[in-house]
N, C-alpha and C. Protein backbone atom coordinates (compact mmCIF):
# COMPACT_ATOMS: atom_id res chain seq x y z
N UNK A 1 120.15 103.59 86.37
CA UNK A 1 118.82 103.15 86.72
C UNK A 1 118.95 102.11 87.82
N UNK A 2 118.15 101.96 88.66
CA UNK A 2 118.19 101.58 90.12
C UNK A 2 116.93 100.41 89.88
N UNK A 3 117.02 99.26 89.79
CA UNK A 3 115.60 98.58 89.80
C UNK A 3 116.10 97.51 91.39
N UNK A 4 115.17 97.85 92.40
CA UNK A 4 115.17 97.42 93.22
C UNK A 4 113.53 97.07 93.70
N UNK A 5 113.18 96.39 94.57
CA UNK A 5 112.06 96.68 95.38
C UNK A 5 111.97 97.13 96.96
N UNK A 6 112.87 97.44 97.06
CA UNK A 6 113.16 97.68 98.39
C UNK A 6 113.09 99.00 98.37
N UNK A 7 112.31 100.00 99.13
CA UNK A 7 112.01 101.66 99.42
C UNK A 7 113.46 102.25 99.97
N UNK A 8 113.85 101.40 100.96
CA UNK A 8 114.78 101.82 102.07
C UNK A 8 116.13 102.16 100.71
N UNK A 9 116.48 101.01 100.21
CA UNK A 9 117.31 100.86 99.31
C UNK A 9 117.37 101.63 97.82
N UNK A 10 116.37 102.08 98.02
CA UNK A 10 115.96 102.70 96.34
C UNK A 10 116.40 104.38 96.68
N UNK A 11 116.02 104.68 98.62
CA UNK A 11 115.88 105.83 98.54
C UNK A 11 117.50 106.23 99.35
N UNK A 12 118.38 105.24 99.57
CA UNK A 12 119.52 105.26 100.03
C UNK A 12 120.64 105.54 98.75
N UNK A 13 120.63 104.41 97.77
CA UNK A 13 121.14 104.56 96.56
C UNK A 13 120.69 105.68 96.04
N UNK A 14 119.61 105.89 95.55
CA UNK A 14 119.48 107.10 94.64
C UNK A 14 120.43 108.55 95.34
N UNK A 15 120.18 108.52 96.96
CA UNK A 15 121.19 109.84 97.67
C UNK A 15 122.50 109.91 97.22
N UNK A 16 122.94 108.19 97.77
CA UNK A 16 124.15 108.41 96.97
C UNK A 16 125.01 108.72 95.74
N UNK A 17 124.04 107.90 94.86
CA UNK A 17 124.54 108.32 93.55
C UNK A 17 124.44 109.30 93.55
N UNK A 18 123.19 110.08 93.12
CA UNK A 18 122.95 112.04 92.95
C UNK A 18 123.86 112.35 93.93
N UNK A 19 124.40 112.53 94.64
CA UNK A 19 125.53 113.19 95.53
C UNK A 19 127.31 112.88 94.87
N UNK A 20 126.81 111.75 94.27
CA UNK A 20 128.60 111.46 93.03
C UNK A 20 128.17 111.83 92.21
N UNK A 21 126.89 112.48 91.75
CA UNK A 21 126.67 113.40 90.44
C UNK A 21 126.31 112.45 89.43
N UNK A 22 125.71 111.69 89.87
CA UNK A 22 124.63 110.68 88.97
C UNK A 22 123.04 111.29 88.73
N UNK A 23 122.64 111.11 87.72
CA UNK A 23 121.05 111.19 87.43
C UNK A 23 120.84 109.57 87.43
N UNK A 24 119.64 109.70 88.51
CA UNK A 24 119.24 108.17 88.90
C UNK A 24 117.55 108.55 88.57
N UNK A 25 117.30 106.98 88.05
CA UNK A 25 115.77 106.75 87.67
C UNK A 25 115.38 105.77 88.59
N UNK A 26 114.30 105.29 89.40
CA UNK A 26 114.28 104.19 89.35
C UNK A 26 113.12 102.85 88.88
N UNK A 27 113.18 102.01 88.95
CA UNK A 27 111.99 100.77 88.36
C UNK A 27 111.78 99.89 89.84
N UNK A 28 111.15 100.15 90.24
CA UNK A 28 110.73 99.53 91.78
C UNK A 28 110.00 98.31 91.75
N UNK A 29 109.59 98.77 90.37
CA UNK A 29 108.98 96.71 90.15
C UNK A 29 108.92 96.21 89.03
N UNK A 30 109.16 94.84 88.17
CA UNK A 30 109.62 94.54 88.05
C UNK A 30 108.76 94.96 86.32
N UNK A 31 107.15 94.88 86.38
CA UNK A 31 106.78 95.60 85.33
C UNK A 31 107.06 96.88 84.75
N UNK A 32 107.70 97.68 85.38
CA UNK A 32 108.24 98.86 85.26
C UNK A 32 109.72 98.79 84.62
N UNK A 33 110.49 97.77 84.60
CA UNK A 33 112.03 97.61 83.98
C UNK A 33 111.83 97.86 82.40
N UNK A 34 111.42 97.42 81.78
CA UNK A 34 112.00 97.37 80.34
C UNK A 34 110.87 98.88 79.92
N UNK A 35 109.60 99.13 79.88
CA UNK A 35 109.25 100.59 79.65
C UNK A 35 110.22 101.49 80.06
N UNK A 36 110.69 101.29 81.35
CA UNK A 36 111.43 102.73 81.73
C UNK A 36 113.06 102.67 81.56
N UNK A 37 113.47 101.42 80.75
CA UNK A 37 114.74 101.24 80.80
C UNK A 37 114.55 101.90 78.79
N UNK A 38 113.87 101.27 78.00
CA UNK A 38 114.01 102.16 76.86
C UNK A 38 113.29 103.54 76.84
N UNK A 39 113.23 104.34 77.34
CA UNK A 39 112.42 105.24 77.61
C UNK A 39 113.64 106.25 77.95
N UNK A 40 114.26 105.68 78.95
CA UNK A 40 115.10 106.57 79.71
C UNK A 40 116.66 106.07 79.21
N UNK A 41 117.12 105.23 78.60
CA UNK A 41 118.07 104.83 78.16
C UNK A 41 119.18 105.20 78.83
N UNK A 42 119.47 104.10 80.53
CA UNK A 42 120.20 104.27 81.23
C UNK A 42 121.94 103.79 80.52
N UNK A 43 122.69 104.59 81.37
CA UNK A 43 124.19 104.55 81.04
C UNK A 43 124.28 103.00 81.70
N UNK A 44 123.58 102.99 82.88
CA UNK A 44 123.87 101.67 83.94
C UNK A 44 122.69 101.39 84.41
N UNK A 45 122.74 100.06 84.77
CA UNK A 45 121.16 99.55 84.77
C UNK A 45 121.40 98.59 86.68
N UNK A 46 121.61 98.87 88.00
CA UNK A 46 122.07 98.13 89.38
C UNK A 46 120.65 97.53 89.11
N UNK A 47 120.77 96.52 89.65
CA UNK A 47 119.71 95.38 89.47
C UNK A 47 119.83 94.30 90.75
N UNK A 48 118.97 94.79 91.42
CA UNK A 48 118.64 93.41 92.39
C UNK A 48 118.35 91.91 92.02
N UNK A 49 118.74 90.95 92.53
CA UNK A 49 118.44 89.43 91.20
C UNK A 49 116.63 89.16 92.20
N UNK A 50 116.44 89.53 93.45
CA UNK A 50 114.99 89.23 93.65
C UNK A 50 114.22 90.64 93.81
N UNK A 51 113.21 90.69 92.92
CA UNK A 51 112.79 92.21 92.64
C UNK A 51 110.87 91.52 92.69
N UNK A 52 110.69 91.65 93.83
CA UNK A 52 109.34 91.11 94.32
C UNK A 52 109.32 89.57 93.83
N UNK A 53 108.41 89.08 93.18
CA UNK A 53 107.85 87.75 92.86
C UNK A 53 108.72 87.43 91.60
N UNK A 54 109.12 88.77 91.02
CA UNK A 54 110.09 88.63 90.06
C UNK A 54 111.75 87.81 89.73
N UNK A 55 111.96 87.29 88.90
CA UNK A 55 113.89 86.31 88.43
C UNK A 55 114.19 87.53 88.37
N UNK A 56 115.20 88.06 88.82
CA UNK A 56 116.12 89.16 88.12
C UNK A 56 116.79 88.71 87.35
N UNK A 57 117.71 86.96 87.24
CA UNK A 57 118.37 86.71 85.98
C UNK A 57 117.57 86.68 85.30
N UNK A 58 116.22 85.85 85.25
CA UNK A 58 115.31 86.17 83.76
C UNK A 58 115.27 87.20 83.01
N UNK A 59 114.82 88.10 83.67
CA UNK A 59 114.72 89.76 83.55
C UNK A 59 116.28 89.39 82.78
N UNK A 60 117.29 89.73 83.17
CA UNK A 60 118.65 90.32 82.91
C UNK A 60 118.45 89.45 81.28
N UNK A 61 118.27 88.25 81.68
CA UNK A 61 118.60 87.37 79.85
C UNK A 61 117.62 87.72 79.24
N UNK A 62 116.49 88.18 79.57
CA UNK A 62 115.29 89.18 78.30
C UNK A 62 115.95 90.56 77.81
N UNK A 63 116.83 91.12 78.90
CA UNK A 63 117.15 92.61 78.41
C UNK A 63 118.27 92.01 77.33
N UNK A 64 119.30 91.18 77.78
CA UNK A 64 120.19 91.13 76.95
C UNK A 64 119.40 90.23 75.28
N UNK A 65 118.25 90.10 75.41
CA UNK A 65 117.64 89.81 74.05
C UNK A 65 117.07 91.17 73.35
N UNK A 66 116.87 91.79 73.97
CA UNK A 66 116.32 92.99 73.96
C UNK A 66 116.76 94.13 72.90
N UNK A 67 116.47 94.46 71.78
CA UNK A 67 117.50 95.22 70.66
C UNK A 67 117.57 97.03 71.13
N UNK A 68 116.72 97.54 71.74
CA UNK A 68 117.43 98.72 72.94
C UNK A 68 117.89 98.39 74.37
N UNK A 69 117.97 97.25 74.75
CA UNK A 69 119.16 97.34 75.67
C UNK A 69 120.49 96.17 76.05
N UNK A 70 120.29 95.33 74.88
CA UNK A 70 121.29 94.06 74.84
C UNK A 70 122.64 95.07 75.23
N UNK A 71 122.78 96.33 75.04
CA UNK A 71 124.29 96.74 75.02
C UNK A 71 124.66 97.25 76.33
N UNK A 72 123.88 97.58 77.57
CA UNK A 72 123.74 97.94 78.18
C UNK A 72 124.00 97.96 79.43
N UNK A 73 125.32 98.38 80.31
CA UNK A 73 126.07 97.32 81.62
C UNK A 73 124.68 97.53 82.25
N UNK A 74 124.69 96.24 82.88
CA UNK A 74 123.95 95.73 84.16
C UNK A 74 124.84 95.56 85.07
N UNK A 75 124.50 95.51 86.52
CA UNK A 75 125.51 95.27 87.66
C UNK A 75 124.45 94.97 88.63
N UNK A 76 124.92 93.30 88.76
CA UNK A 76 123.34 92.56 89.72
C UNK A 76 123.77 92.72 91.00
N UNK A 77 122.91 92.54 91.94
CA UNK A 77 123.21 92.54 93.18
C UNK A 77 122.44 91.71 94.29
N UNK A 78 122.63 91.24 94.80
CA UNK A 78 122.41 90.08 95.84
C UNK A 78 122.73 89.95 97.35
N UNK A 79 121.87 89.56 98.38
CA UNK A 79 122.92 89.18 99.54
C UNK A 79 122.81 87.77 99.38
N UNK A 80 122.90 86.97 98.32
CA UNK A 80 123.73 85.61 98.44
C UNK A 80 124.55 85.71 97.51
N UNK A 81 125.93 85.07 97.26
CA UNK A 81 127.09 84.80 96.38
C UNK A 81 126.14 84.22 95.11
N UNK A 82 125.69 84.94 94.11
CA UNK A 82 125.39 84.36 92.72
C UNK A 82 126.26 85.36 91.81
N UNK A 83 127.42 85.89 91.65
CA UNK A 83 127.76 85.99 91.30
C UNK A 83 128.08 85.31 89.79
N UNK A 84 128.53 84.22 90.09
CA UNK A 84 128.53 83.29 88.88
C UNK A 84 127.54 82.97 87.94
N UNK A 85 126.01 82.77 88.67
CA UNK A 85 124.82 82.83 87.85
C UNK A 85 124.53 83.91 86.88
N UNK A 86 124.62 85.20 87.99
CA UNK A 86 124.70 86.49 87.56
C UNK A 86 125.26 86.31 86.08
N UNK A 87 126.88 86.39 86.01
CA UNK A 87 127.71 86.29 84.92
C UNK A 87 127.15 86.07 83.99
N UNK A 88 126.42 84.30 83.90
CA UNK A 88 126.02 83.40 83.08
C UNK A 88 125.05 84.02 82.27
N UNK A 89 124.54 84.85 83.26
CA UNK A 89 123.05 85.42 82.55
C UNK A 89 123.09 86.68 81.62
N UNK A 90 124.45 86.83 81.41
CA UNK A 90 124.61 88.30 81.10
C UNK A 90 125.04 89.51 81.78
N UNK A 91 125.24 89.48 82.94
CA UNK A 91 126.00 90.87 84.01
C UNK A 91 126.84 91.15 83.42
N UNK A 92 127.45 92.33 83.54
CA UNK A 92 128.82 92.77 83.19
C UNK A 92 129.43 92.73 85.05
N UNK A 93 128.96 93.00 85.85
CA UNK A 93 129.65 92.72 87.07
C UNK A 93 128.27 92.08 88.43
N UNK A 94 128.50 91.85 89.35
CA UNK A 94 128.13 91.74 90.40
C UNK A 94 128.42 92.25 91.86
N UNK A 95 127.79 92.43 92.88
CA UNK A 95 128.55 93.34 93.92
C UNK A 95 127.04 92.25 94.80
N UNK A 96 128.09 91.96 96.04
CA UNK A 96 127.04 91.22 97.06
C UNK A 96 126.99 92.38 98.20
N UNK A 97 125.57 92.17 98.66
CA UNK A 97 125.38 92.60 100.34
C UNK A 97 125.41 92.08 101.10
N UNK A 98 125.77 93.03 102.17
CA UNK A 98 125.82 94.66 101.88
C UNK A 98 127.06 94.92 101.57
N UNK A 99 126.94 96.08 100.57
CA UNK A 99 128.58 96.57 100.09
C UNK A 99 128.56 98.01 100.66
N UNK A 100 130.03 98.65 100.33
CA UNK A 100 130.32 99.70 101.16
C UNK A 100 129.96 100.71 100.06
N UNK A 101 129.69 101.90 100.05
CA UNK A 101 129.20 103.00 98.61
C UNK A 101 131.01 102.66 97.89
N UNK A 102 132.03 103.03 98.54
CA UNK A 102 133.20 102.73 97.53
C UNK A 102 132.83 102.07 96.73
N UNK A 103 132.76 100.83 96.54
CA UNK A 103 132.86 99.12 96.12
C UNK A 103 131.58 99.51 94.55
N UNK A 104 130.52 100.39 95.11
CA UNK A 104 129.28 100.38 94.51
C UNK A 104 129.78 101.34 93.54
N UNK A 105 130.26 102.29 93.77
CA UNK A 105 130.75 103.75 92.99
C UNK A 105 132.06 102.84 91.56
N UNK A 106 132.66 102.70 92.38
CA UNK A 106 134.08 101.51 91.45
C UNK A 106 133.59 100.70 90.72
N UNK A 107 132.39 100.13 91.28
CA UNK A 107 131.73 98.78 90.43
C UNK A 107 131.25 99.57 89.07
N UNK A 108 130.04 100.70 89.35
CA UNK A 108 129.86 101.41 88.41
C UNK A 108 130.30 101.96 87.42
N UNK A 109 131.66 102.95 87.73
CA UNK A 109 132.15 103.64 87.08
C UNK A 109 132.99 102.33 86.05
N UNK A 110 133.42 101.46 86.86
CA UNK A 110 134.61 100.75 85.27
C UNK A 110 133.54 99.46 84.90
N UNK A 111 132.22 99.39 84.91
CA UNK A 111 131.62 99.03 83.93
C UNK A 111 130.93 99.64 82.77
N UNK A 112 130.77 101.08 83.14
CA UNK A 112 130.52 102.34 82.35
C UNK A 112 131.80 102.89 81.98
N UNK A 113 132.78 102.16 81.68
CA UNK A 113 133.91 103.05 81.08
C UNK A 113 134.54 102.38 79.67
């Protein structure tokens, strides 16, 4: 699951993944995350940390309260270094922009493994 707000980015990622043979959903805003995240009960949840007016760490520390999706890798993403916040909040990884599809594919796969 792809929760971004960005069009360009929602419709770049989703190519890529479906082309590594991913089924991608996505949540484009930020009311749309938790309906369509238990609904659709993603393997992986890429998460932008600013998703319109929206915290993405907030968001991330509600899901991980969350009893359908506390179990659930997240992998935040940012173009500033919050990595560490990220962590704090619950990520299982982080990946800053812009990253290369390798980096994004690797990030994915060994947090889903």
């Amino acid at each position: 699951m792809i929760v971004d707000d960005d069009r360009t980015m929602n419709t770049l990622l989703q190519t890529l993944l479906e082309l590594d043979g991913f089924s991608v959903v996505l949540a484009p805003r930020a009311e749309l995350i938790f309906p369509t995240a238990v609904a659709e009960k993603p393997d992986v949840i890429l998460m932008d940390v600013h998703i319109g007016e929206a915290d993405g760490l907030e968001i991330l520390h509600q899901m991980r309260q969350h009893p359908d999706l506390s179990r659930v890798p997240v992998v935040m993403s940012s173009g500033m270094d919050l990595e560490e916040q990220c962590e704090q909040a619950g990520a299982n990884a982080f990946i800053l922009k812009p990253y290369p599809p390798e980096q994004l594919l690797a990030t994915l796969n060994k947090v889903m493994a």
